[in-house]
Protein backbone atom coordinates (compact mmCIF):
# COMPACT_ATOMS: atom_id res chain seq x y z
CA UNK A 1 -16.14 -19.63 21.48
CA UNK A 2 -18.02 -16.80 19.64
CA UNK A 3 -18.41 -17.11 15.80
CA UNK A 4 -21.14 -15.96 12.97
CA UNK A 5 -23.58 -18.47 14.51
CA UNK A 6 -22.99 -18.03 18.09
CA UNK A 7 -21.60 -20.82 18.87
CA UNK A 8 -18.50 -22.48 17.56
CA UNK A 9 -18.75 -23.62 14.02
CA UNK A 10 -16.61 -26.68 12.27
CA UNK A 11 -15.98 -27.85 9.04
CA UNK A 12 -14.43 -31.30 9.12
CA UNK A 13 -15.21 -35.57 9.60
CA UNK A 14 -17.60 -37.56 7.24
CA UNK A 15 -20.83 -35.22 5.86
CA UNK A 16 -23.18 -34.41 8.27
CA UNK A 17 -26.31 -35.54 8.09
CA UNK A 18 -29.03 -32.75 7.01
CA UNK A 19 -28.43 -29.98 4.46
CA UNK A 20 -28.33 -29.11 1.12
CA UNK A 21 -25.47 -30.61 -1.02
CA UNK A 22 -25.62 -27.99 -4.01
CA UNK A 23 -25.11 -25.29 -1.10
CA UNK A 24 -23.31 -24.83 1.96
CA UNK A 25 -25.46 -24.84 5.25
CA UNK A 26 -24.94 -25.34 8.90
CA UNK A 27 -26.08 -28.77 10.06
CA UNK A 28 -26.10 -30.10 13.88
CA UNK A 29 -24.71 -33.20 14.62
CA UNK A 30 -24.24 -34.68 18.37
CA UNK A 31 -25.20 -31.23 19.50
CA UNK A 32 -22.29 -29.35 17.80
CA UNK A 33 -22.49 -27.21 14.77
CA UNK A 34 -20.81 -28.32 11.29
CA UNK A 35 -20.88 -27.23 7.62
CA UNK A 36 -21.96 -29.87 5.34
CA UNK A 37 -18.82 -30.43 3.59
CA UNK A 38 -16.00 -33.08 4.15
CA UNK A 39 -12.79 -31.47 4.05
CA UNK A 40 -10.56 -34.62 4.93
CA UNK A 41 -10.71 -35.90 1.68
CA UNK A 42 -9.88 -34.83 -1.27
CA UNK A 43 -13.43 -34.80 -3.33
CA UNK A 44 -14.71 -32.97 -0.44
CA UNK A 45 -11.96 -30.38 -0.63
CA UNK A 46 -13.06 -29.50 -4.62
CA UNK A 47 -16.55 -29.68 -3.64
CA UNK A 48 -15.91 -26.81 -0.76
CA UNK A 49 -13.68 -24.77 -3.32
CA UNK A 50 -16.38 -25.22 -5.56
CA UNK A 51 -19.02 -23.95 -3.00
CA UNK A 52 -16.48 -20.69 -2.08
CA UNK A 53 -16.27 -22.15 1.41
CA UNK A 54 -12.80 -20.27 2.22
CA UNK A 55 -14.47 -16.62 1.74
CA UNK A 56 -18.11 -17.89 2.90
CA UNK A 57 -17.82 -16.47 6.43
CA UNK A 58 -19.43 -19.39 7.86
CA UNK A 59 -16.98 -21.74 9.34
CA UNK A 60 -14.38 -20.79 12.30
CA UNK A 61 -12.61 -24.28 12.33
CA UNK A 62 -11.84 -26.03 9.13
CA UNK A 63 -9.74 -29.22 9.98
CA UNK A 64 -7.98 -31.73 7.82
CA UNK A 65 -4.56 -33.61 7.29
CA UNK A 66 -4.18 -32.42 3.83
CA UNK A 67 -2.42 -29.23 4.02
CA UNK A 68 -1.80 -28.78 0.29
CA UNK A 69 -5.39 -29.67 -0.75
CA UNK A 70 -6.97 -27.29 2.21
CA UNK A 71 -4.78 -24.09 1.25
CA UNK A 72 -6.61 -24.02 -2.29
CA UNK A 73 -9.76 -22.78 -0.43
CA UNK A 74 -8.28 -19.43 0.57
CA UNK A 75 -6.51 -16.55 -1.30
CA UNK A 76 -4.78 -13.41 -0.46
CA UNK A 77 -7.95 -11.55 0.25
CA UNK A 78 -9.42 -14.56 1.93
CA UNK A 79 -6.53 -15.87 4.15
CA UNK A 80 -6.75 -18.82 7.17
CA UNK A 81 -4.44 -19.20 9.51
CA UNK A 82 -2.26 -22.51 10.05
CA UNK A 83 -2.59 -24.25 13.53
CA UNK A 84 -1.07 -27.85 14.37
CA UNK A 85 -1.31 -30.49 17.14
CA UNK A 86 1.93 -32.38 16.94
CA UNK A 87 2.74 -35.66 18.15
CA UNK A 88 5.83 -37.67 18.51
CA UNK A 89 5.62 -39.68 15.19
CA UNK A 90 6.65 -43.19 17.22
CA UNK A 91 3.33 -42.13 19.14
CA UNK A 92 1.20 -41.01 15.78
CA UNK A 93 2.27 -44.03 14.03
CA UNK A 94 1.26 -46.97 16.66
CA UNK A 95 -1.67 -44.65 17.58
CA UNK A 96 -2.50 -45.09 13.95
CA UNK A 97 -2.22 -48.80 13.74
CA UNK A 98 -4.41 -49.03 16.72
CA UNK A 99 -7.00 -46.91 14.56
CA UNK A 100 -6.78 -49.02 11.41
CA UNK A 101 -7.13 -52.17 13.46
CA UNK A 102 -10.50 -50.48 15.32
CA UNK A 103 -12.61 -51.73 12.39
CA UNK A 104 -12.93 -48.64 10.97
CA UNK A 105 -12.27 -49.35 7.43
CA UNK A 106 -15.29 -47.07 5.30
CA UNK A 107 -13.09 -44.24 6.34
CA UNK A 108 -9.69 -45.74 5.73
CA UNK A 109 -10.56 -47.84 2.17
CA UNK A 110 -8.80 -50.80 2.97
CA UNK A 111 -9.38 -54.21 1.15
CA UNK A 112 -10.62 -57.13 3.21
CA UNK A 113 -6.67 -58.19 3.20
CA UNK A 114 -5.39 -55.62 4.18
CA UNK A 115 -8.13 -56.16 7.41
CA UNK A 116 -7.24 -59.75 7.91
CA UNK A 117 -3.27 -58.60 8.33
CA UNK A 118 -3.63 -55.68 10.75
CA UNK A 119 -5.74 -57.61 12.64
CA UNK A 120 -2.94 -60.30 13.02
CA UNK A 121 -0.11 -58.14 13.52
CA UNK A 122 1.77 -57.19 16.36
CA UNK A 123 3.15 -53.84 16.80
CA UNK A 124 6.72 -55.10 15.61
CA UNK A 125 4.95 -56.18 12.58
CA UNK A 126 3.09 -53.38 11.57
CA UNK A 127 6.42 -51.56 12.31
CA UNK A 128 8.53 -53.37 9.79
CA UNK A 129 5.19 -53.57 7.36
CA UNK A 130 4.50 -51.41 4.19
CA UNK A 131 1.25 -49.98 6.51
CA UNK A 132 3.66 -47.90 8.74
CA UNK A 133 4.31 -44.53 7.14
CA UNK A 134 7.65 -42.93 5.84
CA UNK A 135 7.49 -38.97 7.57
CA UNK A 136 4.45 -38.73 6.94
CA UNK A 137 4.53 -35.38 8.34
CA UNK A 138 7.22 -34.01 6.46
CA UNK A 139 5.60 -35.34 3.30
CA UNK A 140 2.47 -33.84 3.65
CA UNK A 141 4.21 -30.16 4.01
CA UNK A 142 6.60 -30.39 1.65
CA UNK A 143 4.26 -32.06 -0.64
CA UNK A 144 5.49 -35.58 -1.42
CA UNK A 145 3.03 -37.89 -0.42
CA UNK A 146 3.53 -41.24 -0.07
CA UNK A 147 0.93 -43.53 0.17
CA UNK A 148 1.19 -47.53 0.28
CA UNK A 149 4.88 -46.84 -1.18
CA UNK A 150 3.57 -44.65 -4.08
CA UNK A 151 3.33 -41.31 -4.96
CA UNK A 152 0.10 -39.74 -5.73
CA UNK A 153 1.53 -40.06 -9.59
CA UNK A 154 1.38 -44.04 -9.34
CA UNK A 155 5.17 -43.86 -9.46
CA UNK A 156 7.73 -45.13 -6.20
CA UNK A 157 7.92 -42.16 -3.88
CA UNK A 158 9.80 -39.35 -3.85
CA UNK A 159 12.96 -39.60 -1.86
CA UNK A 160 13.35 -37.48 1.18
CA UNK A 161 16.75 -34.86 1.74
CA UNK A 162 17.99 -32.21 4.25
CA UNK A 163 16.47 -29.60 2.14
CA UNK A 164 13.16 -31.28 2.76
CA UNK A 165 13.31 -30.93 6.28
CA UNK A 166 14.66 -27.29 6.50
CA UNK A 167 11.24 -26.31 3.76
CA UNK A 168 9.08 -28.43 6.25
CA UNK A 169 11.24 -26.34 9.19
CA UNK A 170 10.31 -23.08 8.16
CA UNK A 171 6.88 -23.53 7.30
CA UNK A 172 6.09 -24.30 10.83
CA UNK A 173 8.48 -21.13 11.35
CA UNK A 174 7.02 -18.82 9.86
CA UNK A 175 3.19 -20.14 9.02
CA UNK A 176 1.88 -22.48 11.66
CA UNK A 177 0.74 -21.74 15.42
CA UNK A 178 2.06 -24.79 17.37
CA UNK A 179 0.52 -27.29 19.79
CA UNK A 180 2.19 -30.14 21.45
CA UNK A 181 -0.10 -33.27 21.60
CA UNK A 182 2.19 -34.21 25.00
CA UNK A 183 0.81 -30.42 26.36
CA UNK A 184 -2.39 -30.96 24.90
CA UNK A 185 -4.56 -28.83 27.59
CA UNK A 186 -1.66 -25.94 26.90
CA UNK A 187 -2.34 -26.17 22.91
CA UNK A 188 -5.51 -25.65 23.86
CA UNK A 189 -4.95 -22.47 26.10
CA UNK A 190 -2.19 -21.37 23.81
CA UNK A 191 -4.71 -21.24 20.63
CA UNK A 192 -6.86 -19.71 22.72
CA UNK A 193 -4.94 -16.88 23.53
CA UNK A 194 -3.65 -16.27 19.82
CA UNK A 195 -7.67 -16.42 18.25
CA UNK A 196 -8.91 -14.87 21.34
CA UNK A 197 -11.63 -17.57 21.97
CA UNK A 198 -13.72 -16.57 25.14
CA UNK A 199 -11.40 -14.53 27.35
CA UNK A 200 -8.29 -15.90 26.67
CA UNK A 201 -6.89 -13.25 24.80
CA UNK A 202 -4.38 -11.07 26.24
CA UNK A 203 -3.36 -13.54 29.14
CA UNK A 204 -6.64 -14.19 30.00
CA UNK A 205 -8.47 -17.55 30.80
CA UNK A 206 -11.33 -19.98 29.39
CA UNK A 207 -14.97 -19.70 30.65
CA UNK A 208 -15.13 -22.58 33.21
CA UNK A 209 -17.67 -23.96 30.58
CA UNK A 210 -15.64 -23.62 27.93
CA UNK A 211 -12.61 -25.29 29.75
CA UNK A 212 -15.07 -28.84 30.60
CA UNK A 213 -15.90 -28.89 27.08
CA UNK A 214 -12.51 -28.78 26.00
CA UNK A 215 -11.28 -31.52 28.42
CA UNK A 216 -14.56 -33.92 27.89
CA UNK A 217 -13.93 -34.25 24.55
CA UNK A 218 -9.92 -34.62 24.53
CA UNK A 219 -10.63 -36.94 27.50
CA UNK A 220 -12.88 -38.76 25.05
CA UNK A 221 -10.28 -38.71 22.07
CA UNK A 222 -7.57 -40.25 24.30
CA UNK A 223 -10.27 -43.05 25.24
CA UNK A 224 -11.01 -43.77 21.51
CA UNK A 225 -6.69 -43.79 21.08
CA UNK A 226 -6.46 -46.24 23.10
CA UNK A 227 -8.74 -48.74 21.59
CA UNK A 228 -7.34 -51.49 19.23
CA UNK A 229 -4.71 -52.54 21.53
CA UNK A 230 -6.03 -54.20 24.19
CA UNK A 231 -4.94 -57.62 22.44
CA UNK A 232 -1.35 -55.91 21.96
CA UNK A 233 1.82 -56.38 23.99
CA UNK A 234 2.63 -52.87 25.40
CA UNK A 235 5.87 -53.52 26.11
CA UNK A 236 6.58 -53.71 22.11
CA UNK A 237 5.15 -50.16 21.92
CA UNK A 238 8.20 -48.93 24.47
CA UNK A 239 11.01 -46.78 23.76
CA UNK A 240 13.78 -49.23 22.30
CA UNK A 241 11.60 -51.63 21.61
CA UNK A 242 12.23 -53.74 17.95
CA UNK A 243 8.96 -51.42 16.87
CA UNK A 244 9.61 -48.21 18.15
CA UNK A 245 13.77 -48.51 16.60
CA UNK A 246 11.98 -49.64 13.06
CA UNK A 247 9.47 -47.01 13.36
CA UNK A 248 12.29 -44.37 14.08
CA UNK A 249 14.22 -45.75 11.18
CA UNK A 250 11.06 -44.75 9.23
CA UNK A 251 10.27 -41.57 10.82
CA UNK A 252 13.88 -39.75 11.25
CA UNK A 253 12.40 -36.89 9.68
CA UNK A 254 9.81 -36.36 11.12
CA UNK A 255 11.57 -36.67 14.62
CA UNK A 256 14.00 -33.91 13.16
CA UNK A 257 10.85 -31.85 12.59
CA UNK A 258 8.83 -32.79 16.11
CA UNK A 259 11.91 -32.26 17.67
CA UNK A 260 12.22 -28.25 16.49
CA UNK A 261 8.52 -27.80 16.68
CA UNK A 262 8.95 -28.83 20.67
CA UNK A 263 11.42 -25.67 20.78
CA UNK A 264 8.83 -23.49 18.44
CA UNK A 265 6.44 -24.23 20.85
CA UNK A 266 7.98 -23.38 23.79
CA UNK A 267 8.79 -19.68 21.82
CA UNK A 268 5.10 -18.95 20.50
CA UNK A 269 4.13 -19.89 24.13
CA UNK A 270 6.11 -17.30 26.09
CA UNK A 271 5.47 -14.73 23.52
CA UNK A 272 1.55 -14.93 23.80
């Protein structure tokens, strides 16, 4: 990928170790190329607004889950452009139980028993539990979070409608470049094309180099997704399974929404 620095540059993850924290500065970490801000959280959203990441020039990849909070770092004259990996929310949600039970608990804040229950549940249990998330996608870009059955105002969360979905609808429409998490190699090739990354552009095709890099590491991601469950009955993680029809109940939304972004995909993909 080509970019200011000459090779790829992220913003994204925990703060890297290395650079200056009044100033923005690329840092290396595991051999790849970061800015020294954390834009999945919140603090470290301000902190980038606050250091004019968004019209820096420095970063080619900014990643994070909060859509509303990330948009504040560019402006008409400084615009970024939306892409998405989407998953089947039965599939995000027991992938994210299997993450919360991986002992990594600095990044998700929970209290020691919160810890002790994940680690005893089974997947029917987190289902039906208040850990499992209500659309979580849908929430997040139509801006009603919900987050251990509260709003970010402290108050019980805001309900869900049709109109919801239709707003969350046409912001993938008419803002977002789609990937399928279930076509994740095409996402890949499909973004490529669109920011014209190596030679993809055009109908083009990824440096061989560029293409091994690209699989090691979602090779490596899929490894990490699996871990948590190894203690876990898979056949409570099938379709029609108690968890997966009280996940569902949960995540009807969002299904709505995966659902049309499977057809938006398909569009974007023979247009490019």
């Amino acid at each position: 990928m080509e970019s200011n620095e000459s090779n790829n540059v992220e913003v994204g993850g925990a703060n890297k170790p290395g650079g200056d924290y009044l100033h923005l500065s690329v840092v290396m970490a595991m051999g790849r190329k970061y800015i020294n801000v954390d834009t999945t959280t919140k603090d470290g959203i301000e902190r980038a607004k606050v250091l004019a990441l968004g019209s820096s020039g420095m970063a080619d990849v900014i990643y994070s889950s909060l859509l509303q909070d990330i948009s504040s770092l560019f402006t008409s004259l400084n615009q970024g452009r939306l892409f998405v990996l989407i998953r089947h929310p039965i599939e995000r949600e027991m992938a994210r139980f299997r993450y919360l039970r991986r002992g990594q608990f600095e990044r998700t804040k929970l209290n020691d028993w919160q810890r002790g229950n994940l680690q005893d549940m089974s997947y029917v249990e987190y289902a039906k539990s208040e850990f499992a998330r209500d659309n979580w996608m849908t929430r997040e870009l139509v801006n009603k979070r919900c987050i251990d059955g509260k709003g970010e105002d402290g108050r019980a969360c805001a309900s869900l409608d049709d109109k919801d979905v239709h707003t969350a609808k046409e912001i993938l429409r008419r803002k977002a470049l789609i990937g399928l998490y279930s076509d994740i190699m095409g996402a890949v090739q499909h973004y490529g094309r669109y920011f014209g990354w190596d030679n993809a552009r055009k109908g083009g095709r990824f440096e061989d180099a560029t293409m091994f890099c690209f699989q090691n590491h979602i090779l490596e991601g899929m490894r990490k997704d699996a871990l948590g469950g190894e203690d876990l009955d898979p056949n409570d993680a099938m379709e029609h399974s108690d968890a997966y029809v009280a996940l569902m109940e949960k995540n009807r939304h969002d299904f709505e929404l995966f659902t049309y972004a499977q057809t938006l995909y398909k569009y974007q993909v023979e247009l490019s």
